[in-house]
Protein backbone atom coordinates (compact mmCIF):
# COMPACT_ATOMS: atom_id res chain seq x y z
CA UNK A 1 3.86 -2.38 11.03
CA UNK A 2 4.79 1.06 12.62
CA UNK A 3 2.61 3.88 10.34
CA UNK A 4 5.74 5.91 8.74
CA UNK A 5 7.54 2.22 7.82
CA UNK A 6 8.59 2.69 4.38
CA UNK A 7 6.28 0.04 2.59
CA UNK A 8 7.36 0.46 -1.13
CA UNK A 9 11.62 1.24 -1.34
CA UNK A 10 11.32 1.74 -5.24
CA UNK A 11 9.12 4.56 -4.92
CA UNK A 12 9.99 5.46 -1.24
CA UNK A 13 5.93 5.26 0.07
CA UNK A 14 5.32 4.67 3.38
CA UNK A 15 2.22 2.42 5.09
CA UNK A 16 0.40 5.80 6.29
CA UNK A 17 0.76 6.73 2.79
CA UNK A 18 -1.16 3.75 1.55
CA UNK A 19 -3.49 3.57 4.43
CA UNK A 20 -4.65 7.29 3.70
CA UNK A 21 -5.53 6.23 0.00
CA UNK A 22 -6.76 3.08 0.74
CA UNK A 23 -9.60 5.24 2.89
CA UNK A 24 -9.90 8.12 1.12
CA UNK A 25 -10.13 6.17 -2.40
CA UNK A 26 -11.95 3.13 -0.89
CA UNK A 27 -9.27 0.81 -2.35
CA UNK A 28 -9.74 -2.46 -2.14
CA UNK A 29 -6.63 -4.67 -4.18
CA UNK A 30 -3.34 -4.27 -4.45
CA UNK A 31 -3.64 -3.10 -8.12
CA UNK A 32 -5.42 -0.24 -7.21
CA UNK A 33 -3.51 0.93 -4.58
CA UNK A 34 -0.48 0.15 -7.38
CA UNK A 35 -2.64 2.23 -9.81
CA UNK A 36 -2.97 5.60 -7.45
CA UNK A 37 0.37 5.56 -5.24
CA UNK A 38 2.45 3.87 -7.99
CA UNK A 39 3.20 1.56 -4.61
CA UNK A 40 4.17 -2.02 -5.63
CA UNK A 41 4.76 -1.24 -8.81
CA UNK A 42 8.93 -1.40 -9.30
CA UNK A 43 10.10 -4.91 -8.42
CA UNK A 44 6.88 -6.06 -6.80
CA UNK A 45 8.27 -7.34 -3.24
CA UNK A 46 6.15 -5.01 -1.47
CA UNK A 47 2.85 -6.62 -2.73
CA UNK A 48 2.57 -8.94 0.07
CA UNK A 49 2.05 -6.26 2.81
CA UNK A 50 0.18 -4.01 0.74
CA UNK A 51 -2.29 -6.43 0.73
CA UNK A 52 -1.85 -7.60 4.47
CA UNK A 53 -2.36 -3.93 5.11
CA UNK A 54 -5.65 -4.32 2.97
CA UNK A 55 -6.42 -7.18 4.97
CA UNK A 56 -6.42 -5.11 8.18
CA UNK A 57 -8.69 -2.86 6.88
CA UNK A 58 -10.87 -5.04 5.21
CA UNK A 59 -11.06 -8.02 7.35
């Protein structure tokens, strides 16, 4: 995934977006990243590569 990709379309948040949180805020599920970005939080569609983004991080 290129870093300015547009991860969520329902709130418009791209993946360097949700990889700065996920460091800064040591996030570790896709409900928190939900909680502090609002990110995967409209229709839900984008919850798959929030957490394969997680994944890369965390794996």
């Amino acid at each position: 995934m290129i870093e300015n990709q547009i991860i969520c379309d329902c709130n418009d948040i791209c993946k360097s977006s949700i990889l700065a949180e996920i460091f800064e805020k040591k996030l570790v599920t896709v409900e928190q990243v939900g909680k502090e970005l609002n990110a995967g939080t409209g229709c839900g569609g984008c919850q798959v590569d929030i957490q394969d983004i997680l994944n890369e991080i965390n794996n």
